[in-house]
N, C-alpha and C. Protein backbone atom coordinates (compact mmCIF):
# COMPACT_ATOMS: atom_id res chain seq x y z
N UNK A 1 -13.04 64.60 -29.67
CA UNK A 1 -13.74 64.15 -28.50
C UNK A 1 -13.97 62.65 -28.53
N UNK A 2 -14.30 61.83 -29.48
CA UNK A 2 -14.91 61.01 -30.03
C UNK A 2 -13.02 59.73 -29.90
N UNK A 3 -11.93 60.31 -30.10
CA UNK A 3 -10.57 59.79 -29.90
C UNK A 3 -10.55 59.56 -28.56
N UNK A 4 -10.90 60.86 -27.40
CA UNK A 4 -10.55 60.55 -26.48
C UNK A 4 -11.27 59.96 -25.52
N UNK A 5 -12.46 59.82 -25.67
CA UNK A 5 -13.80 58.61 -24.93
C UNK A 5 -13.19 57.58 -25.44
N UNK A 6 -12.87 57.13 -26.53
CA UNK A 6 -12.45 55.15 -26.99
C UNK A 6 -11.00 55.44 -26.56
N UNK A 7 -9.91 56.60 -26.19
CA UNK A 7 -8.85 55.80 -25.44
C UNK A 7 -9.09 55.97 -23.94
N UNK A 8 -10.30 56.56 -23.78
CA UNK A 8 -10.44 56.42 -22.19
C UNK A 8 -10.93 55.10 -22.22
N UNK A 9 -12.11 54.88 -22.70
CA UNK A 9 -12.37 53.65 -22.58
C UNK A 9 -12.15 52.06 -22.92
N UNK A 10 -10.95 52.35 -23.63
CA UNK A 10 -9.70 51.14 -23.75
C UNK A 10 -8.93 51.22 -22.36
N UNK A 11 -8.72 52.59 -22.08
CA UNK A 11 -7.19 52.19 -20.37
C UNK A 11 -8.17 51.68 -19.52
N UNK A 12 -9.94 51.89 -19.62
CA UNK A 12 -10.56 51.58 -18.40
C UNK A 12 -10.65 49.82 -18.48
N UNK A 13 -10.70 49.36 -20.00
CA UNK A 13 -10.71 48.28 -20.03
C UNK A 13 -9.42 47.35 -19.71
N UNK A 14 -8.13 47.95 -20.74
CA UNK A 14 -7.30 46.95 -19.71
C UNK A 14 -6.92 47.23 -17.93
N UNK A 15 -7.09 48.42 -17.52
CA UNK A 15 -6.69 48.89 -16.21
C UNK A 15 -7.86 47.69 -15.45
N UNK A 16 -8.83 47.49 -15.67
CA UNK A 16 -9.82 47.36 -15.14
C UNK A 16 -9.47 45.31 -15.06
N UNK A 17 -8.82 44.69 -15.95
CA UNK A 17 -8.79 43.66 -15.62
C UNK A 17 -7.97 42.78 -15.09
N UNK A 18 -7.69 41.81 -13.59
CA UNK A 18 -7.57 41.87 -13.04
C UNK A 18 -7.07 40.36 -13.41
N UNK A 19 -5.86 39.80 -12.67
CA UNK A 19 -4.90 39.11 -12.46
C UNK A 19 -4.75 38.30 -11.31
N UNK A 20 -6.10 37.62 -10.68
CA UNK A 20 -6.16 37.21 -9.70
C UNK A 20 -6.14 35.56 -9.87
N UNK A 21 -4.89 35.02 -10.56
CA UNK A 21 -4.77 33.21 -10.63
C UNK A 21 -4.30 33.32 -9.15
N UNK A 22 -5.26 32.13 -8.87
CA UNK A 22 -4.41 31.28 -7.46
C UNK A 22 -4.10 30.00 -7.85
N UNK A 23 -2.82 30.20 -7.37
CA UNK A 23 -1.96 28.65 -7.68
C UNK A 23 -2.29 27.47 -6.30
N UNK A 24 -2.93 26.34 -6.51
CA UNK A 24 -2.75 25.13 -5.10
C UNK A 24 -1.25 24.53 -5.50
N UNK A 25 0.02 24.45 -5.50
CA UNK A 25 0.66 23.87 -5.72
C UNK A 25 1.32 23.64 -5.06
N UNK A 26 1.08 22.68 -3.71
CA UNK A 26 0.41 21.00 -3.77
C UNK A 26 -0.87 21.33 -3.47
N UNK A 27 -1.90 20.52 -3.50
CA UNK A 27 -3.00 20.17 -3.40
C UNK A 27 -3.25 19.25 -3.03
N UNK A 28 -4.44 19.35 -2.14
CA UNK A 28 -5.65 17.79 -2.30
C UNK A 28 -7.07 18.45 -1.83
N UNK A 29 -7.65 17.71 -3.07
CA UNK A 29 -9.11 18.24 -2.37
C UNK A 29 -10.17 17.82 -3.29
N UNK A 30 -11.55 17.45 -2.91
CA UNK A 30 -12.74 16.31 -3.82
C UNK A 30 -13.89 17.05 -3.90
N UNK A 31 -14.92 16.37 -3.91
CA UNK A 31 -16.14 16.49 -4.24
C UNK A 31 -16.56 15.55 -2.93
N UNK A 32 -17.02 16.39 -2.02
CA UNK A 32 -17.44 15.58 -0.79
C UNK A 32 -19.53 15.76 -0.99
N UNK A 33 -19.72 14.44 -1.00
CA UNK A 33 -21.49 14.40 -1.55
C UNK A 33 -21.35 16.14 -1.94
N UNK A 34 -20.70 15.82 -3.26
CA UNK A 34 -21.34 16.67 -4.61
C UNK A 34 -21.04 18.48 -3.85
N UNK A 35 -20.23 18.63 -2.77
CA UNK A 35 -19.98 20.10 -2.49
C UNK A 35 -18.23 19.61 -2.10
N UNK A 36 -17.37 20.94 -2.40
CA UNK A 36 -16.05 21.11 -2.30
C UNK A 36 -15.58 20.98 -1.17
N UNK A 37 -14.56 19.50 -1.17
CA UNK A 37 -13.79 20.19 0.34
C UNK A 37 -12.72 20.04 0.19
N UNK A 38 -11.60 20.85 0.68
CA UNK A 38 -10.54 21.21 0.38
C UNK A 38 -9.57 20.93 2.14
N UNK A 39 -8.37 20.06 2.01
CA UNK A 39 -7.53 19.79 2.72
C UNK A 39 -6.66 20.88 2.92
N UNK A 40 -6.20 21.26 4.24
CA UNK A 40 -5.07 22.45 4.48
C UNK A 40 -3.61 21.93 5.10
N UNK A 41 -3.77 20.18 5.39
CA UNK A 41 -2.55 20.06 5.32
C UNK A 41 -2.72 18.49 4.98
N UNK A 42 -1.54 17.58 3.97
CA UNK A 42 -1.46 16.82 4.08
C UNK A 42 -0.12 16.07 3.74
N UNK A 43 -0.29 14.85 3.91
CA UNK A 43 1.45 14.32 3.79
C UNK A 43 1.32 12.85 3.16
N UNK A 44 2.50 11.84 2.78
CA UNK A 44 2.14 10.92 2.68
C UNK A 44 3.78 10.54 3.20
N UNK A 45 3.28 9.10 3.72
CA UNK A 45 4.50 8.12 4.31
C UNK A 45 4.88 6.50 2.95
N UNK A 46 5.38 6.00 3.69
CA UNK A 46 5.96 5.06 2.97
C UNK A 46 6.56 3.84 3.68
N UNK A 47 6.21 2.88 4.24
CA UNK A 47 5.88 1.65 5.22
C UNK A 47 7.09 1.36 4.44
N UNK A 48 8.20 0.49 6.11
CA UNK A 48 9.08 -0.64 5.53
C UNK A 48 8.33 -1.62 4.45
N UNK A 49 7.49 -1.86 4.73
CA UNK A 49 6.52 -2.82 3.93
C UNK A 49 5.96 -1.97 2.22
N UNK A 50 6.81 -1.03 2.15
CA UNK A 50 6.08 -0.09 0.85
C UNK A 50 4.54 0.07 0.50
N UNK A 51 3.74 -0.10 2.03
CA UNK A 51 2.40 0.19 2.07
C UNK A 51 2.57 1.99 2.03
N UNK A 52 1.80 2.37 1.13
CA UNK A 52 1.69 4.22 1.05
C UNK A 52 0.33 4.88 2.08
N UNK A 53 0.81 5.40 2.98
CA UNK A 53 -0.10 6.27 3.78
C UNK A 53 -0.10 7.74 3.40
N UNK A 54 -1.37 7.93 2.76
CA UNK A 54 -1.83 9.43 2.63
C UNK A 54 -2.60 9.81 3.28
N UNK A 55 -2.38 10.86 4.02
CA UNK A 55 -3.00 11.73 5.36
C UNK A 55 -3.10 13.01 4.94
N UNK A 56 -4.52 13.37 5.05
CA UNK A 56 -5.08 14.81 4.66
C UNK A 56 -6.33 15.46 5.26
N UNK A 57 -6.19 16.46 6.29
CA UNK A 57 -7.27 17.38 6.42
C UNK A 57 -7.60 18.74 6.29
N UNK A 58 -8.44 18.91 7.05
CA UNK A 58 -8.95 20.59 7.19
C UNK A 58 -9.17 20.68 8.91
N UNK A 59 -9.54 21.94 9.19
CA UNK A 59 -9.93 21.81 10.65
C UNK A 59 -11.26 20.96 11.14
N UNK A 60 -11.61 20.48 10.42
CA UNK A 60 -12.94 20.11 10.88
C UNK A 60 -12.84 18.01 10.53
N UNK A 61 -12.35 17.92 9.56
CA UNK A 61 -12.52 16.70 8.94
C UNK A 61 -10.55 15.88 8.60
N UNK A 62 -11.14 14.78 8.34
CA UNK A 62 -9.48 14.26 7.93
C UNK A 62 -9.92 13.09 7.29
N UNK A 63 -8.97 12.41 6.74
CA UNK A 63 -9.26 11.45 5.86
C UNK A 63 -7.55 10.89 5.32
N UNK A 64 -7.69 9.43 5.48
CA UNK A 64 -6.39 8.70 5.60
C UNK A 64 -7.00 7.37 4.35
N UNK A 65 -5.47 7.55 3.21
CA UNK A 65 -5.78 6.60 2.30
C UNK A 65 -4.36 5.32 2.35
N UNK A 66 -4.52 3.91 2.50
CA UNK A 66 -3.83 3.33 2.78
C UNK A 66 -3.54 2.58 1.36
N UNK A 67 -2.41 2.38 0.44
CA UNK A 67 -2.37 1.89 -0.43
C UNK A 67 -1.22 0.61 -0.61
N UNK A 68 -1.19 -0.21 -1.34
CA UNK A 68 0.17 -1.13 -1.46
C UNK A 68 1.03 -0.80 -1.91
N UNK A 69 1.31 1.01 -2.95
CA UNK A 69 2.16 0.49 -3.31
C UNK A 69 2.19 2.30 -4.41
N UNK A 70 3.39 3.02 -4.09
CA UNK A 70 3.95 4.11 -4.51
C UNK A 70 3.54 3.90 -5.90
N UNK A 71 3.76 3.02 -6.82
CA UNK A 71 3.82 2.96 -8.20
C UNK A 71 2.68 3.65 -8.55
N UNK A 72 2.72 3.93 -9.81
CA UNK A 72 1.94 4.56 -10.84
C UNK A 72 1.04 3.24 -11.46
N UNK A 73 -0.62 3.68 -11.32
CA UNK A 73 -1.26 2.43 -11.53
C UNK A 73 -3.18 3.32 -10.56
N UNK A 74 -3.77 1.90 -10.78
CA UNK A 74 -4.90 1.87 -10.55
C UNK A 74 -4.76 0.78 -9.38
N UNK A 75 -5.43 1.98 -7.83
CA UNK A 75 -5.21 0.76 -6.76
C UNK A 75 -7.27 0.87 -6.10
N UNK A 76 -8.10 -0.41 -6.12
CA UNK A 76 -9.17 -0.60 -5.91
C UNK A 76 -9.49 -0.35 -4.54
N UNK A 77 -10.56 0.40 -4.02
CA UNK A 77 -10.80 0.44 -2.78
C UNK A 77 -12.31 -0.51 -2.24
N UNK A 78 -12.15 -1.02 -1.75
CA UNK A 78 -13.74 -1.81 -1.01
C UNK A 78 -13.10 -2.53 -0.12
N UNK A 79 -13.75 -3.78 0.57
CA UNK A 79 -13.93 -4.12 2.28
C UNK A 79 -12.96 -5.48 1.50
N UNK A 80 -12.99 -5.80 0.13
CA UNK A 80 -12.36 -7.26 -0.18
C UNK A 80 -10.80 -6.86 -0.58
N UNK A 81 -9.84 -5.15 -0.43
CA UNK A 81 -8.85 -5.27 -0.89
C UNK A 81 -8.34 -4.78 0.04
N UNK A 82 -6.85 -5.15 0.35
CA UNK A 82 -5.76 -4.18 1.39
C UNK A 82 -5.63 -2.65 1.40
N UNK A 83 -6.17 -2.19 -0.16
CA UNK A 83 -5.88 -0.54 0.04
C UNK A 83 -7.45 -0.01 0.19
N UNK A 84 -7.63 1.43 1.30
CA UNK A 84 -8.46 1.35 1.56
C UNK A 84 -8.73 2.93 2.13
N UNK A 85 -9.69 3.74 2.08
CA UNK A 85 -9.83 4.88 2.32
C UNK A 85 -10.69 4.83 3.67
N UNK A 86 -10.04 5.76 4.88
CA UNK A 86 -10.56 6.30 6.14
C UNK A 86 -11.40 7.85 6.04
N UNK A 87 -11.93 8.09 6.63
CA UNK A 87 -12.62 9.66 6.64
C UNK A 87 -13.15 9.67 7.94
N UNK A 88 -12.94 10.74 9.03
CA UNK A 88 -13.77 11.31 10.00
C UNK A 88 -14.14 12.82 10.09
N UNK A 89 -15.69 12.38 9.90
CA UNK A 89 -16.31 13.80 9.91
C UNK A 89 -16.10 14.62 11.15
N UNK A 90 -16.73 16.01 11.23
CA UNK A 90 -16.52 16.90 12.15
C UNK A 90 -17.24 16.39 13.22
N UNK A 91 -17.99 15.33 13.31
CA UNK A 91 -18.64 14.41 14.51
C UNK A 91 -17.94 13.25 15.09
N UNK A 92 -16.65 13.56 14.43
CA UNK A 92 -16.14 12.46 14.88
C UNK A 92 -16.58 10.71 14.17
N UNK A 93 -17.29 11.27 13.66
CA UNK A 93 -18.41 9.88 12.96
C UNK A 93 -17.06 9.23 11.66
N UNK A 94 -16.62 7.56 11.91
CA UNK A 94 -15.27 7.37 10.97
C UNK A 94 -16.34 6.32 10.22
N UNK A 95 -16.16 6.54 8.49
CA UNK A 95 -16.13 6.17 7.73
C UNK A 95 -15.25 5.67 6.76
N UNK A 96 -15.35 4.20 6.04
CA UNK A 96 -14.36 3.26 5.55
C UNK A 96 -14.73 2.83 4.63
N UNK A 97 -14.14 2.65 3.37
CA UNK A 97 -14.10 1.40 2.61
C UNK A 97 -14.32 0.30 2.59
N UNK A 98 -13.67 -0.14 3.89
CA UNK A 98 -13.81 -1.72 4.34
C UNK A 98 -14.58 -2.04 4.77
N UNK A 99 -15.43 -0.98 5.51
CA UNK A 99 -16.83 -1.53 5.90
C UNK A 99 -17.99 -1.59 5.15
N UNK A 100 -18.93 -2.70 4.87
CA UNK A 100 -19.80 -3.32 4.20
C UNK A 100 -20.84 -2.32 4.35
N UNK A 101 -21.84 -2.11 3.18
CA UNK A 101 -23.02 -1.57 3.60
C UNK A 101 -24.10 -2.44 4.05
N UNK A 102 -24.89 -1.93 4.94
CA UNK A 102 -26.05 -2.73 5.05
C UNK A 102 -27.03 -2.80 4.03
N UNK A 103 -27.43 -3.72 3.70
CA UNK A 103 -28.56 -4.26 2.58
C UNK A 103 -29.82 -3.14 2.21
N UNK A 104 -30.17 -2.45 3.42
CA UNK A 104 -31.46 -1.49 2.98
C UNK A 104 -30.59 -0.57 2.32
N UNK A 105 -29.39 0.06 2.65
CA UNK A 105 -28.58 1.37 2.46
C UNK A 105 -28.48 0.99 0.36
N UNK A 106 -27.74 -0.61 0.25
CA UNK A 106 -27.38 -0.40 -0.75
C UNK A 106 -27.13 -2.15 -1.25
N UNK A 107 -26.99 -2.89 -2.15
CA UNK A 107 -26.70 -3.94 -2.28
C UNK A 107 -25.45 -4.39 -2.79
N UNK A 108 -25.07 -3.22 -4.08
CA UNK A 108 -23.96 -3.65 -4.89
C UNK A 108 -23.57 -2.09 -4.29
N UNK A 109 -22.76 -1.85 -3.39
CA UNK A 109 -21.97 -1.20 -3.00
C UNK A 109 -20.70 -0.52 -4.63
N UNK A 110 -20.24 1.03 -4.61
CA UNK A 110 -19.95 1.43 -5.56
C UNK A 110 -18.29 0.97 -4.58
N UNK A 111 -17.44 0.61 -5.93
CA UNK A 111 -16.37 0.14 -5.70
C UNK A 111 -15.11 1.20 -5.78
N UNK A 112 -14.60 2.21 -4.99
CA UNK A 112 -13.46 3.35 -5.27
C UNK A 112 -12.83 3.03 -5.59
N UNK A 113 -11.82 3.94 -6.33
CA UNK A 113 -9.93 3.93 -6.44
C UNK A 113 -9.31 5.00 -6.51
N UNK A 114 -7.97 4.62 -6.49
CA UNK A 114 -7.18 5.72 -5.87
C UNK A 114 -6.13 5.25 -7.50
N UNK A 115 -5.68 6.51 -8.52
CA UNK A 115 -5.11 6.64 -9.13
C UNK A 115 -4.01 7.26 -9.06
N UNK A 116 -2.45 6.56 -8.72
CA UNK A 116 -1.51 7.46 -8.68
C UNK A 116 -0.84 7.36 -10.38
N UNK A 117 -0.76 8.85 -10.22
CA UNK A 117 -0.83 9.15 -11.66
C UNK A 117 0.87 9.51 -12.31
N UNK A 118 1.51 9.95 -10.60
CA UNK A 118 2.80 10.32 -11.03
C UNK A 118 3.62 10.46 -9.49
N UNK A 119 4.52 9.76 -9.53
CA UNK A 119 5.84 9.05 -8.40
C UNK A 119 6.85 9.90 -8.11
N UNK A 120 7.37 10.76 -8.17
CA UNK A 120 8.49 11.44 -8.40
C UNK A 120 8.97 10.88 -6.99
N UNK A 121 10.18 11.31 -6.76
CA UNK A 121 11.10 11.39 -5.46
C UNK A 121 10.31 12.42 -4.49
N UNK A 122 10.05 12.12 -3.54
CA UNK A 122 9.54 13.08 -2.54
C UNK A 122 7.88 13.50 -2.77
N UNK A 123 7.65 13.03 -3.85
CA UNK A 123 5.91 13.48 -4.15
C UNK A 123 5.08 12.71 -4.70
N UNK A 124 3.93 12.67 -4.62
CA UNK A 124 3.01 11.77 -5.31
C UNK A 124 1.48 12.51 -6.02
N UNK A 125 1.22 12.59 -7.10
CA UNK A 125 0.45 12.53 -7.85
C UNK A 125 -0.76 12.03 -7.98
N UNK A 126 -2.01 11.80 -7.66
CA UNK A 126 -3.46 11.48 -8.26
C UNK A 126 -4.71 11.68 -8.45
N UNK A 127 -5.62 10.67 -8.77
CA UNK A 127 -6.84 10.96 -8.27
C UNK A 127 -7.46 10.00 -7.44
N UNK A 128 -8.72 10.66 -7.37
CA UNK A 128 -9.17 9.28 -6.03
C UNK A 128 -11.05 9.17 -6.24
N UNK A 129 -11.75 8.32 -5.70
CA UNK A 129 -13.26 8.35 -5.85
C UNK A 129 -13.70 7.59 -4.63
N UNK A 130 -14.38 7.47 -3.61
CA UNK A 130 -14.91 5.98 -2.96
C UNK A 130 -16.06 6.56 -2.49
N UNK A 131 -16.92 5.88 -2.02
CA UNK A 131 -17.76 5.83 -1.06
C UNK A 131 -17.36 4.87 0.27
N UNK A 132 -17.69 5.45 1.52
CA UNK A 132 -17.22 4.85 2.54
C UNK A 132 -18.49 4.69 3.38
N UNK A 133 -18.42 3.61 4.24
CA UNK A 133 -19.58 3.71 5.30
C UNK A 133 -19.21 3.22 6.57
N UNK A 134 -20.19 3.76 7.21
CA UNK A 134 -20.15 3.85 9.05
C UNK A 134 -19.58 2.09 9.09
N UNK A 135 -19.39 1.86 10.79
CA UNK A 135 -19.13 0.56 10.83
C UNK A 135 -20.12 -0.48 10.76
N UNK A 136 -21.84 0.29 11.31
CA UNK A 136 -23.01 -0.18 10.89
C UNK A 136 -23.54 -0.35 9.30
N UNK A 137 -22.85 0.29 8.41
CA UNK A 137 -23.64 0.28 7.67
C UNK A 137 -24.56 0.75 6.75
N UNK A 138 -24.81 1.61 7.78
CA UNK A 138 -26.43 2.59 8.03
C UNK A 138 -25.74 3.85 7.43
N UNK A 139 -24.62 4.37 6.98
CA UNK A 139 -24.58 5.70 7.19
C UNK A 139 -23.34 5.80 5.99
N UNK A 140 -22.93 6.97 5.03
CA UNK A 140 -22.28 6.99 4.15
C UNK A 140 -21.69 8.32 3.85
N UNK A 141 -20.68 8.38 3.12
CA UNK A 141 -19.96 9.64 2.58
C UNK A 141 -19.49 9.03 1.38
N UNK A 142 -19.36 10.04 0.51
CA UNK A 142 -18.99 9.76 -1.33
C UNK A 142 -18.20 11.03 -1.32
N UNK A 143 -17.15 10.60 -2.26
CA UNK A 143 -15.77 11.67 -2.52
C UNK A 143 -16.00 11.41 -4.07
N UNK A 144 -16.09 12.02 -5.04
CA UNK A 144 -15.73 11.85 -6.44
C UNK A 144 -14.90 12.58 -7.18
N UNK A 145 -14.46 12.87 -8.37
CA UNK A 145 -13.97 14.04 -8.51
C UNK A 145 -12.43 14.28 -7.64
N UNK A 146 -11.69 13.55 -7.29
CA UNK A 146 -11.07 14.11 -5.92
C UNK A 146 -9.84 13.61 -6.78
N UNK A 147 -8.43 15.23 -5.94
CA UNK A 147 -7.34 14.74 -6.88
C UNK A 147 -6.15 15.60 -5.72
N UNK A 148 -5.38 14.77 -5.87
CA UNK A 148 -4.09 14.54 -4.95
C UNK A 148 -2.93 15.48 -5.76
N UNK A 149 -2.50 16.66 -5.34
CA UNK A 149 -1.19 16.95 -6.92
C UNK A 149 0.13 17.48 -5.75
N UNK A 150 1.01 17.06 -6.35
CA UNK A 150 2.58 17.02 -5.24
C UNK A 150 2.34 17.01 -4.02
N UNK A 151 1.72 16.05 -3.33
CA UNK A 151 1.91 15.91 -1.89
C UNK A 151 3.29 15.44 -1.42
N UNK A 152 3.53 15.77 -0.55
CA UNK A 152 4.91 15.35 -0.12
C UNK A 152 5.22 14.35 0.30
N UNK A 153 5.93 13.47 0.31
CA UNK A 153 6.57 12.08 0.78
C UNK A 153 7.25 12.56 2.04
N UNK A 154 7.02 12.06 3.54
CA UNK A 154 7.57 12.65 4.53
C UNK A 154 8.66 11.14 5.04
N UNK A 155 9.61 11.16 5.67
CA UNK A 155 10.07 9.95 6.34
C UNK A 155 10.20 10.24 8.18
């Protein structure tokens, strides 16, 4: 009796466990102020000028990262460099990099970047961090945590 309770309760144990990996493979998706948000479609371009446009949303939100330059490297985001992160919330409300905070909000403004980590033909690789603010000033969104994996290179 005592045989067949421990092989019942071995098949209940492996029967019982469950095989549920989900693969994102491609991905993009951050830490939007400290809760998950996850992109359902995105792409990236590639300027005669080899400026890199990455474009990524969900139904509600989108967010466009403008960079100099496909290579593998560390590219700085704030209001004093060419590469530069866009975001519009589900209000329509667009938040930037380039725009300055106002002085009560913050003084030494936190400085983002966008890490492409890996170039292949047709895909791009990274991570990313910024804080962005309204065109006033007054108003902010923070991405941390946030990581880019085989997005596609579109022409």
């Amino acid at each position: 009796m005592k045989k067949i309770a421990l092989l019942f309760l071995t098949m209940v144990t492996l029967l019982s466990c469950g095989n549920e990996v989900e693969f994102n493979t491609p991905g993009f998706q951050g830490n939007k102020d400290y809760n998950l948000w996850r992109a359902t479609y995105f792409n990236a371009t590639i300027g005669t000028n080899g400026m890199v446009t990455i474009t990524a949303g969900n139904n509600n939100e989108s967010m466009i990262f403008t960079v100099v330059s496909s290579n593998t490297g560390t590219y700085t985001l704030s209001d004093a460099t060419i590469s530069k992160a866009n975001f519009v919330d589900f209000n329509d409300t667009v938040y930037s990099t380039s725009n300055t905070p106002d002085p009560s909000v913050t003084i030494y403004p936190e400085i983002g970047e966008i890490v492409i980590t890996e170039s292949t033909p047709g895909t791009l690789t990274g991570t990313f961090r910024f804080n962005a603010f309204t065109s006033d000033g007054l108003n902010s969104v923070g991405f941390n945590e946030g990581v880019f994996y085989r997005v596609p290179i579109i022409n």
